[in-house]
C-alpha atoms as a PDB file:
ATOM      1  CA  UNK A   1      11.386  -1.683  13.169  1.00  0.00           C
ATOM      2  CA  UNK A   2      13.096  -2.802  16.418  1.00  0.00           C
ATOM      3  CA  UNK A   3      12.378  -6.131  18.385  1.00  0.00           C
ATOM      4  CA  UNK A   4      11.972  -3.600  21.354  1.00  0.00           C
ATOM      5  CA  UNK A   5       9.762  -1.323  23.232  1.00  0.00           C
ATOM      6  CA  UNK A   6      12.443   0.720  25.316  1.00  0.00           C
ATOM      7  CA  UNK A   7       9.670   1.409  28.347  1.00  0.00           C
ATOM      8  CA  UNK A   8       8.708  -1.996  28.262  1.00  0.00           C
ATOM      9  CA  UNK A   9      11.178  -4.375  26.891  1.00  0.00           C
ATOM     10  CA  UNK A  10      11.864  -6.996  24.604  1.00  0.00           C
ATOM     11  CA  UNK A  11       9.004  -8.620  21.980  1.00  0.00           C
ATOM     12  CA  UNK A  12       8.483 -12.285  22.042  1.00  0.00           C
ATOM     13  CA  UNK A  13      10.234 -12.477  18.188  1.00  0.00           C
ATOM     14  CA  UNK A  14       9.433 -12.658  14.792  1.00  0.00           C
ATOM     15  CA  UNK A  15       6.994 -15.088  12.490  1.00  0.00           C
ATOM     16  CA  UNK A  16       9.256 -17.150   9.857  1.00  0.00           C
ATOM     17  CA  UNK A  17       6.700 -17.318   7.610  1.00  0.00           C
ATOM     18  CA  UNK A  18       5.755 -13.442   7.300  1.00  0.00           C
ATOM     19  CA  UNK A  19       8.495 -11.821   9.038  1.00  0.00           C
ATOM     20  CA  UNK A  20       5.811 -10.113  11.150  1.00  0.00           C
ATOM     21  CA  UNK A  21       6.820  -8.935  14.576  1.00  0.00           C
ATOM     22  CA  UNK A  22       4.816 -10.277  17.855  1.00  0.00           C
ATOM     23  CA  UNK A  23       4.452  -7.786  19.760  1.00  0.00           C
ATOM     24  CA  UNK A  24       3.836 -10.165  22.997  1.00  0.00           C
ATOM     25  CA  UNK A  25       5.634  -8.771  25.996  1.00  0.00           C
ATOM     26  CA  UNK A  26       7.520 -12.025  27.875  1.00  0.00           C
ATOM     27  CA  UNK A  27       8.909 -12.387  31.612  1.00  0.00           C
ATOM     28  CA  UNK A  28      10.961 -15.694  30.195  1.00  0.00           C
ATOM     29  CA  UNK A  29      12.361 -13.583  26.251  1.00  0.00           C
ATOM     30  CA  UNK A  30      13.185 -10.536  28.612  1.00  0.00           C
ATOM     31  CA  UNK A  31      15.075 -12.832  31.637  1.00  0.00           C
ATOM     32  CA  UNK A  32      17.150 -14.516  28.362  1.00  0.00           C
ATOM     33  CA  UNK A  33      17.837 -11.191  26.968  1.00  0.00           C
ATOM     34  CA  UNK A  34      19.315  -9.590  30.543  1.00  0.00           C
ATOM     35  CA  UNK A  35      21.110 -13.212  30.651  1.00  0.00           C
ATOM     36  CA  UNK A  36      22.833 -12.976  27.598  1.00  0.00           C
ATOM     37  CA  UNK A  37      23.809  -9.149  28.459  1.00  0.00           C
ATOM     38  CA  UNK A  38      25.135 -10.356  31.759  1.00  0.00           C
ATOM     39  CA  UNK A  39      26.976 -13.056  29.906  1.00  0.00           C
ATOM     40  CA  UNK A  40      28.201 -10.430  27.914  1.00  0.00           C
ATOM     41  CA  UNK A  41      29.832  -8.122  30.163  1.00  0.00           C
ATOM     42  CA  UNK A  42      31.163 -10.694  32.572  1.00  0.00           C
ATOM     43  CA  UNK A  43      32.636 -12.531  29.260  1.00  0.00           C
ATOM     44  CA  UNK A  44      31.845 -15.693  30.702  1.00  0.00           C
ATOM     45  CA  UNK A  45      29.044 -17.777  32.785  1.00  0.00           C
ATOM     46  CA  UNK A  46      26.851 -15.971  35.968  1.00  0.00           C
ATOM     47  CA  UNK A  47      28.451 -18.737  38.603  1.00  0.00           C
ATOM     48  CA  UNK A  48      32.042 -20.316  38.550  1.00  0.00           C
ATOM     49  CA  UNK A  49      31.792 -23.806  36.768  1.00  0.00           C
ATOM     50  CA  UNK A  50      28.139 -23.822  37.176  1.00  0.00           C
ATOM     51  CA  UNK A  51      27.838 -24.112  40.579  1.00  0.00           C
ATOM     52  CA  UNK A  52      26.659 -21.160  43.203  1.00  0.00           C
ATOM     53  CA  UNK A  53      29.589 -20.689  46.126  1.00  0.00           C
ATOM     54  CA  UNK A  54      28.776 -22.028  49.642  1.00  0.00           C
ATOM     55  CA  UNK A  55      28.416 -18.446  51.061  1.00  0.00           C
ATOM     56  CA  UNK A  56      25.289 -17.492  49.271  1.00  0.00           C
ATOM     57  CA  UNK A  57      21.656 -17.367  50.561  1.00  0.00           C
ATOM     58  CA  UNK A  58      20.794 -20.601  49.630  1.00  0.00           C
ATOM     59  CA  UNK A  59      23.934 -22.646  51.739  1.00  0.00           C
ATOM     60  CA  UNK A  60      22.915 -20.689  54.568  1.00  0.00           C
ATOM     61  CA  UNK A  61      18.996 -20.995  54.635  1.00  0.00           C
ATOM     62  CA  UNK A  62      19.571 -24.627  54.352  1.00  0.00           C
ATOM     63  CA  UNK A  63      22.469 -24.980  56.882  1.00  0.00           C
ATOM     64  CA  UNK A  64      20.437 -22.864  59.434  1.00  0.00           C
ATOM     65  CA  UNK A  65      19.860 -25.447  62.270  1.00  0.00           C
ATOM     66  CA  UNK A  66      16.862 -23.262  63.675  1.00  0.00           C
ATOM     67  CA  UNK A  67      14.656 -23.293  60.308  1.00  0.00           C
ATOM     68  CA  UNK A  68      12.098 -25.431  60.138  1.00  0.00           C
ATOM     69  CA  UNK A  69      11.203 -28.743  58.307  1.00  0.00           C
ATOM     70  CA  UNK A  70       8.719 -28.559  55.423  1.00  0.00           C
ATOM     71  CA  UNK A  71       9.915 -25.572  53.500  1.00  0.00           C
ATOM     72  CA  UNK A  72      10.097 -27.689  50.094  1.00  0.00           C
ATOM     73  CA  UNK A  73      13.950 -26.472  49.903  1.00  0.00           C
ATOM     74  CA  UNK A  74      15.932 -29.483  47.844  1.00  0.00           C
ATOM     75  CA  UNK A  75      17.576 -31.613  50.505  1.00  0.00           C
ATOM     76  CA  UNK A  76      14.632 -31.366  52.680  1.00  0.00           C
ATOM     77  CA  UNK A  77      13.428 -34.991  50.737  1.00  0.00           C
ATOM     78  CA  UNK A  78      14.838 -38.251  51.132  1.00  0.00           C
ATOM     79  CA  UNK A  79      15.526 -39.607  47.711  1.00  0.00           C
ATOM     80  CA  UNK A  80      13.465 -42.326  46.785  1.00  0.00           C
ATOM     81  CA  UNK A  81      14.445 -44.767  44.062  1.00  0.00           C
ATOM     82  CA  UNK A  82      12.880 -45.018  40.761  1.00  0.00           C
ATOM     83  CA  UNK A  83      10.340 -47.582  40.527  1.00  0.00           C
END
């Protein structure tokens, strides 16, 4: 029996003990499993070194002098330091 359900995707894994299949449906197994396939067919990592380019969504939501304070985007805090 397959680890699979192809209308609804990929179960949460197997029980060491029995070898019985849970059948729990995941958001977090299926994200890993389209990760890995993307990892796959790239042959290597989702971003260059690890880091997301400066041209994204992100750089520019945060760059955007009109958008307002209090969005809870990183940056947004001042650091504080440990106590």
């Amino acid at each position: 029996r397959h680890l699979n359900n192809p209308q609804q995707g990929w179960f949460e894994g197997r029980v060491e003990a029995t070898g019985d299949i849970n059948p729990t449906l995941t958001l977090s197994t299926n994200a890993m499993v389209l990760e890995a396939l993307l990892y796959k067919h790239n042959a290597g990592p989702l971003f260059e070194n690890g880091l997301v380019k400066n041209d994204g969504y992100f750089a520019r939501r945060t760059s955007d002098p009109f958008n307002p304070p209090g969005l809870c985007l990183p940056g947004e805090r001042a650091l504080r330091a440990a106590p």
